[in-house]
Protein backbone atom coordinates (compact mmCIF):
# COMPACT_ATOMS: atom_id res chain seq x y z
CA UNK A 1 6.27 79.48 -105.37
CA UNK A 2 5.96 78.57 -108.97
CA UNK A 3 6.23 75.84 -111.24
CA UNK A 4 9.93 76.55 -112.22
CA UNK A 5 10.76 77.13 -108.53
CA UNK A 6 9.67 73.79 -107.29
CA UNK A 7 11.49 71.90 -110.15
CA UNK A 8 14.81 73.58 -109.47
CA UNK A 9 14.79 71.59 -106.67
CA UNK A 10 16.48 68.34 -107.09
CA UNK A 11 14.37 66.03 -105.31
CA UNK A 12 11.24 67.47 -107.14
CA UNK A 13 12.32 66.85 -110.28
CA UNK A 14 14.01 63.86 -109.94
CA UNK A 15 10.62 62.29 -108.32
CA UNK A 16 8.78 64.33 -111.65
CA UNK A 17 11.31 62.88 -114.00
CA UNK A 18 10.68 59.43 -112.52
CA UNK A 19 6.53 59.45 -113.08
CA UNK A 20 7.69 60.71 -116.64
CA UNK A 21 9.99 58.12 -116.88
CA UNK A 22 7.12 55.10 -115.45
CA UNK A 23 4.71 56.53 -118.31
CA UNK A 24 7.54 56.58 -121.05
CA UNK A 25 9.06 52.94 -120.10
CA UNK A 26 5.12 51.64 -120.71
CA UNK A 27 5.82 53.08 -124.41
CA UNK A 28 9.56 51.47 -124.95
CA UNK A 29 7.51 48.43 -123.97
CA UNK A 30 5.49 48.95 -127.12
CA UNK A 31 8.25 50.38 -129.33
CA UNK A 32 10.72 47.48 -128.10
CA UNK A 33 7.32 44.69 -129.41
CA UNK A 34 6.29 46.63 -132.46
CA UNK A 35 9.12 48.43 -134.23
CA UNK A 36 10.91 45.12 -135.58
CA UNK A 37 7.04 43.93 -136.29
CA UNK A 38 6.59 46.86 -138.30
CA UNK A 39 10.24 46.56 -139.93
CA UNK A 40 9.49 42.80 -140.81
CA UNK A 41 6.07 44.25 -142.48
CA UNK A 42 7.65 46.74 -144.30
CA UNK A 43 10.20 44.49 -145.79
CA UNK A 44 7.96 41.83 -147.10
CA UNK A 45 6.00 44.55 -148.84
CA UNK A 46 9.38 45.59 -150.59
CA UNK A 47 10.00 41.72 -151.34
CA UNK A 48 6.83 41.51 -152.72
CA UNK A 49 6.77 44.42 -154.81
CA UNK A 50 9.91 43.71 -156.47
CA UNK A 51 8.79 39.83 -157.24
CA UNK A 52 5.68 41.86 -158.98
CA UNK A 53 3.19 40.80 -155.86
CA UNK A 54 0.50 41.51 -153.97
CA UNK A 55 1.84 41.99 -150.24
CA UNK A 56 -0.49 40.18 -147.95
CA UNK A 57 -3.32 42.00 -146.16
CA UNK A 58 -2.44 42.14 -142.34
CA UNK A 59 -4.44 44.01 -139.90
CA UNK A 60 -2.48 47.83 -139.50
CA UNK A 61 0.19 47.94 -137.03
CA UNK A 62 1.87 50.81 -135.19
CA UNK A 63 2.79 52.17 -132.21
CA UNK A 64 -0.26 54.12 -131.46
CA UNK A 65 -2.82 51.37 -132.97
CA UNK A 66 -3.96 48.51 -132.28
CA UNK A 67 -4.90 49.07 -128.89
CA UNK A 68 -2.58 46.70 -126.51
CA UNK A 69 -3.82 43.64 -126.03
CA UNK A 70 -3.17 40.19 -124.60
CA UNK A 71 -1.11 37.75 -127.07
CA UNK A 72 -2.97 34.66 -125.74
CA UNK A 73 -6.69 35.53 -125.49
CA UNK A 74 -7.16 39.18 -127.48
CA UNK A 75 -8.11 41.13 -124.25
CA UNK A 76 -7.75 44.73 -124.89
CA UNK A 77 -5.66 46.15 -122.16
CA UNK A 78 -7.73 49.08 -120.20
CA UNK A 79 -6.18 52.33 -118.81
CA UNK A 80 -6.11 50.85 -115.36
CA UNK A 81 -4.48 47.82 -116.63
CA UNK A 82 -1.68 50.28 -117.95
CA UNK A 83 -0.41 51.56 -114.60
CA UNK A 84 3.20 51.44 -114.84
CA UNK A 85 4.89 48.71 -112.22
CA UNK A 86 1.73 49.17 -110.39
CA UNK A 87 -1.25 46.97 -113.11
CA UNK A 88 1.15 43.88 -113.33
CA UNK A 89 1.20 43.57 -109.56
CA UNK A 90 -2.57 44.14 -108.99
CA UNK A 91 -3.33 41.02 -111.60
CA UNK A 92 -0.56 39.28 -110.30
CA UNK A 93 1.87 39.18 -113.38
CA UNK A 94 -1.23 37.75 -115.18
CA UNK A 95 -3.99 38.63 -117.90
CA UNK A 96 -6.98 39.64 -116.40
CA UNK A 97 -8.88 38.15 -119.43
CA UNK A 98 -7.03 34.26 -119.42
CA UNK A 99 -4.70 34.25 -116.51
CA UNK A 100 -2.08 33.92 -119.13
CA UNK A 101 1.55 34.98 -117.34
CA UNK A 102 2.27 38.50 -117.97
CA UNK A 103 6.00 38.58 -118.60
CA UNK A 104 8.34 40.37 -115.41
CA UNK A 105 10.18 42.16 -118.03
CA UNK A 106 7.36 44.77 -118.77
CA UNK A 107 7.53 46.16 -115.26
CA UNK A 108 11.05 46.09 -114.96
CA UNK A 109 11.56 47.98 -118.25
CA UNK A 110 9.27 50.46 -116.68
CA UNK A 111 11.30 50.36 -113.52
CA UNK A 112 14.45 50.59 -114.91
CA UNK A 113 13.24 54.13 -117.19
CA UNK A 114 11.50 55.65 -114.18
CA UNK A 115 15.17 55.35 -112.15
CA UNK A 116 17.67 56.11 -114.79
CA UNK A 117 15.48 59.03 -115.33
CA UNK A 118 15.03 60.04 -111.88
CA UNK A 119 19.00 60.38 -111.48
CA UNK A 120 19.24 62.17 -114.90
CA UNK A 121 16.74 64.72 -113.30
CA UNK A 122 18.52 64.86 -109.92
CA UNK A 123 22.06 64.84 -111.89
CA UNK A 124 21.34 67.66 -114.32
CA UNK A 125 19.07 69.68 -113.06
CA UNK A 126 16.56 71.86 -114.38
CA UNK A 127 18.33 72.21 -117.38
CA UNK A 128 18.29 71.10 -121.49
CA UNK A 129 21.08 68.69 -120.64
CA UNK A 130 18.55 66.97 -118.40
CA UNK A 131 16.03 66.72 -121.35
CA UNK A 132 19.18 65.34 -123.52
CA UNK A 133 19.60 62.87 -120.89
CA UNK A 134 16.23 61.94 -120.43
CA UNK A 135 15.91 61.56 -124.82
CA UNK A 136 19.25 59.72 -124.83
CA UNK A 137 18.58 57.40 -121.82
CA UNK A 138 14.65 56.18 -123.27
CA UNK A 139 16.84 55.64 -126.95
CA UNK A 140 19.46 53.37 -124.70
CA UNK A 141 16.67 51.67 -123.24
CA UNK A 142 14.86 50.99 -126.69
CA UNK A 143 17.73 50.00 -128.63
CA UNK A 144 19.38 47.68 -125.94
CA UNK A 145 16.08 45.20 -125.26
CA UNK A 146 15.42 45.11 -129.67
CA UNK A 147 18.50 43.94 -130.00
CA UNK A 148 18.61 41.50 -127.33
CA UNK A 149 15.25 40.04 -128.95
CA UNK A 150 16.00 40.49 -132.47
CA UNK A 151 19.72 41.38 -133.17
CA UNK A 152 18.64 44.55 -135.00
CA UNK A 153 19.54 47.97 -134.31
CA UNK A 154 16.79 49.98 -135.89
CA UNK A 155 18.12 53.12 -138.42
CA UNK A 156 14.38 54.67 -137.03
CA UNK A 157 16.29 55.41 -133.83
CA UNK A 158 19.88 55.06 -134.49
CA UNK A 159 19.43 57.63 -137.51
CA UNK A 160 17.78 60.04 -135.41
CA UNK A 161 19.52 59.73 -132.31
CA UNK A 162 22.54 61.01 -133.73
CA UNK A 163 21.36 64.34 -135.64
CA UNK A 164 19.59 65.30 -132.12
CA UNK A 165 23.19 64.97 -130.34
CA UNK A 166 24.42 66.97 -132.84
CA UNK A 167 21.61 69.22 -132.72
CA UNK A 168 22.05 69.79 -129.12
CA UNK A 169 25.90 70.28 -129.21
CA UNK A 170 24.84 73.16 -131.40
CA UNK A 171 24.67 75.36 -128.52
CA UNK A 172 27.48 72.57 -126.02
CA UNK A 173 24.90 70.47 -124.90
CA UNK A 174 27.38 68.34 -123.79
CA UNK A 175 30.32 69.07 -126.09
CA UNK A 176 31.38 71.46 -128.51
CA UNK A 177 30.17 71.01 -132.27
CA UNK A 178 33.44 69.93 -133.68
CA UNK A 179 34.06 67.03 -130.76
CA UNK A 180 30.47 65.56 -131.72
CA UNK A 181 31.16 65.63 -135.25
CA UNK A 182 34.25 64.40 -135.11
CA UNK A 183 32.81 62.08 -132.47
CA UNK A 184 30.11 60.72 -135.00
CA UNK A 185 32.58 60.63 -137.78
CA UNK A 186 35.38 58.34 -135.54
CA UNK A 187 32.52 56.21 -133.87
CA UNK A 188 31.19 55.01 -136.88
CA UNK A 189 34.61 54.37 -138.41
CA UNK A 190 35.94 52.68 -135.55
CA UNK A 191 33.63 49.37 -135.89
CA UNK A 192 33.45 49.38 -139.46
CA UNK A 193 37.62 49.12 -139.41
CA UNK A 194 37.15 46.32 -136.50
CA UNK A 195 33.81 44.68 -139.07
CA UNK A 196 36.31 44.58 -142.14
CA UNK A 197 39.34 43.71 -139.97
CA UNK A 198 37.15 40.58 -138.70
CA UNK A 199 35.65 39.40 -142.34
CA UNK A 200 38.57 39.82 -144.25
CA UNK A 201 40.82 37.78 -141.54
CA UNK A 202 37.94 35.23 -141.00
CA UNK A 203 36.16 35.14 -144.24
CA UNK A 204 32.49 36.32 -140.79
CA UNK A 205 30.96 39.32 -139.67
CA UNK A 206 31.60 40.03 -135.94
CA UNK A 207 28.78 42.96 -136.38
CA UNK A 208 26.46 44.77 -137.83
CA UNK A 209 26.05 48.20 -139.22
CA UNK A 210 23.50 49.34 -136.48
CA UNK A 211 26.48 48.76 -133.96
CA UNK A 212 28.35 51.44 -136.01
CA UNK A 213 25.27 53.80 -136.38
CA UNK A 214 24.79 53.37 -132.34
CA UNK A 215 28.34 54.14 -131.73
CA UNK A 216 28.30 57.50 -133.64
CA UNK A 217 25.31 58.32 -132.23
CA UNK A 218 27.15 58.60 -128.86
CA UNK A 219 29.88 60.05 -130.43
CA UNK A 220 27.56 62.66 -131.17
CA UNK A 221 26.87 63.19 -128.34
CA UNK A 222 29.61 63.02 -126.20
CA UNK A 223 32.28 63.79 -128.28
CA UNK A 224 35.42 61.73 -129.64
CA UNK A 225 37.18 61.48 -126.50
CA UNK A 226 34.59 59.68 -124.73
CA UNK A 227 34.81 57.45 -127.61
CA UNK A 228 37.77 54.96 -125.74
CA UNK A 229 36.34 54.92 -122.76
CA UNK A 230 32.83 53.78 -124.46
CA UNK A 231 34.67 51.21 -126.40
CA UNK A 232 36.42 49.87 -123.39
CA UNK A 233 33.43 49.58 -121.24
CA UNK A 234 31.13 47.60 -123.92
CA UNK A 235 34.13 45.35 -124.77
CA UNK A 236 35.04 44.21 -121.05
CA UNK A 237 30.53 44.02 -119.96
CA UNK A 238 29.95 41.94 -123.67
CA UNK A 239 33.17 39.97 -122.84
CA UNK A 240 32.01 38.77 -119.41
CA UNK A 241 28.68 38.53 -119.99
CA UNK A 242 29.45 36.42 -123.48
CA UNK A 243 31.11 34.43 -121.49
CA UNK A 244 29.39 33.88 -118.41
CA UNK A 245 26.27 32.99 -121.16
CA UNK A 246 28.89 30.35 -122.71
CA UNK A 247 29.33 29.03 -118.99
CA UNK A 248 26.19 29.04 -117.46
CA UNK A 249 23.90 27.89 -120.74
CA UNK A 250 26.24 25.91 -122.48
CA UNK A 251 25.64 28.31 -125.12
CA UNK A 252 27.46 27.45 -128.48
CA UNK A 253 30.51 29.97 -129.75
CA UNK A 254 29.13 30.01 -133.16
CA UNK A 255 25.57 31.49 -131.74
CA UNK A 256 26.29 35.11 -132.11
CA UNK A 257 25.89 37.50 -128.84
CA UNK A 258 24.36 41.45 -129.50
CA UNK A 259 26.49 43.81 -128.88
CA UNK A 260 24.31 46.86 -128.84
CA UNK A 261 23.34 46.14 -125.35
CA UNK A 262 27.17 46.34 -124.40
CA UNK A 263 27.22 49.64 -126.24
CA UNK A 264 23.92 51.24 -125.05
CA UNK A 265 25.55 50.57 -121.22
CA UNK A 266 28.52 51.91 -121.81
CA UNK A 267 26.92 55.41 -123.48
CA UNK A 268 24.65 55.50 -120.27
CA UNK A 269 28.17 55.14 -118.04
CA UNK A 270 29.50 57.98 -120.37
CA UNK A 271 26.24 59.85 -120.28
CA UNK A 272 26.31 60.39 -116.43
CA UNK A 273 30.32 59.03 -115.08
CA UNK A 274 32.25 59.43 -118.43
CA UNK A 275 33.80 63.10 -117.91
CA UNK A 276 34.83 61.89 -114.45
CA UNK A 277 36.13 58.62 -115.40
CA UNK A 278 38.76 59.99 -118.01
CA UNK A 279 39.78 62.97 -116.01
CA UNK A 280 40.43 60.32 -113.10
CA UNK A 281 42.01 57.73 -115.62
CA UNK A 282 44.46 60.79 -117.27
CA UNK A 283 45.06 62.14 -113.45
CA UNK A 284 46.96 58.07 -113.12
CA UNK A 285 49.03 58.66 -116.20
């Protein structure tokens, strides 16, 4: 029995597709720390070029280097330190170098990867849509813990995410070519109408531009008439959870809530439920 053979089966790739997915959630750990580090970086250099200055000289910084290391004391992380899930319960949720907590959001990040991409393996199959999946789900991931921390949607995956949906609905992916770029085109436009709705009846911005980016993105790759169903499901998780947050923390109305979280869930629901979902919700009409 080959390679291939044992893959086709479902419960060997979804348990393959979950190491993969341990391994790749210990990177979106990185990416979800460093990326708006490096984006802060690269905009002070632009700020000080244009005021004629010298930017400040900061020790390099990307995802491959420096080598992780502990915030508190400097202790470089070791390969058996790295062990998705596995390292922070060893040492105890702590550094091994100062006993400094180790946050419980690491390992669940890696938790949370690993499973979404064990179903996408067990859903799909051994097929490209499974690798779409798997691309689309680590983006979610990525995009939905920066903006909890930062309120920033970064154009380094936004941009990208969307020309590979439409690249893969070259051949259907998931869609047909026209649905994902008319999906891109009426995702985008859909929150910039509700942005300039908002700010020219309240004089605010409700959103950002990465929250139209992120929404054409899916439209990409779902297609437009996923689009609603998107919309719907991000509006009714960020209204609950905005308010639960209101409730529970006495936090203030004026302190704005992300919403690419809300969105990011509701392309993962479209992503594995959404075909099923509508067809269910057009079957009641």
């Amino acid at each position: 029995m080959t390679t291939v053979d044992i893959l086709a089966q479902p419960v060997y790739l979804a348990a393959a597709c979950l190491l993969l997915g341990l391994m790749v959630g210990s990177f979106l750990n990185v990416v979800i720390y460093r990326l708006p580090l490096m984006m802060q970086r690269d905009w002070q250099a632009q700020c000080a070029e244009l005021r004629e200055e010298t930017p400040p000289v900061q020790e390099k910084l990307s995802l491959a280097l420096p080598r992780s290391r502990c915030p508190q004391c400097g202790h470089a992380i070791s390969a058996l330190e790295n062990i998705p899930i596995l390292s922070w319960l060893i040492l105890r949720g702590r550094c091994r170098g100062c006993k400094a907590s180790i946050s419980v959001r690491y390992p669940l990040i890696e938790a949370l990867t690993g499973l979404l991409s064990a179903y996408a393996g067990w859903r799909f199959g051994l097929t490209l849509a499974t690798a779409g999946a798997l691309l689309f789900v680590w983006a979610m991931i990525a995009l939905t813990f920066i903006d909890f921390d930062t309120q920033l949607l970064p154009d380094d995956i936004t941009l990208p995410l969307l020309w590979a949906g439409l690249l893969l609905n070259l051949g259907g992916g998931f869609v047909d070519l026209k649905s994902a770029v008319i999906g891109a085109m009426a995702g985008y436009l859909a929150l910039w109408s509700v942005y300039w709705g908002f700010k020219l009846t309240t004089g605010k911005e409700g959103m950002g531009y990465g929250d139209f980016k992120l929404l054409a993105a899916i439209g990409a790759w779902f297609g437009w008439q996923l689009l609603p169903l998107t919309i719907l499901f991000s509006s009714v998780v960020g209204a609950i959870v905005g308010i639960g947050l209101i409730i529970l923390t006495r936090r203030g109305r004026d302190i704005p809530i992300p919403f690419g979280p809300y969105l990011a869930t509701a392309g993962i629901i479209a992503l594995f439920w959404g075909k099923p979902l509508t067809q269910a919700y057009l079957l009641q009409l």
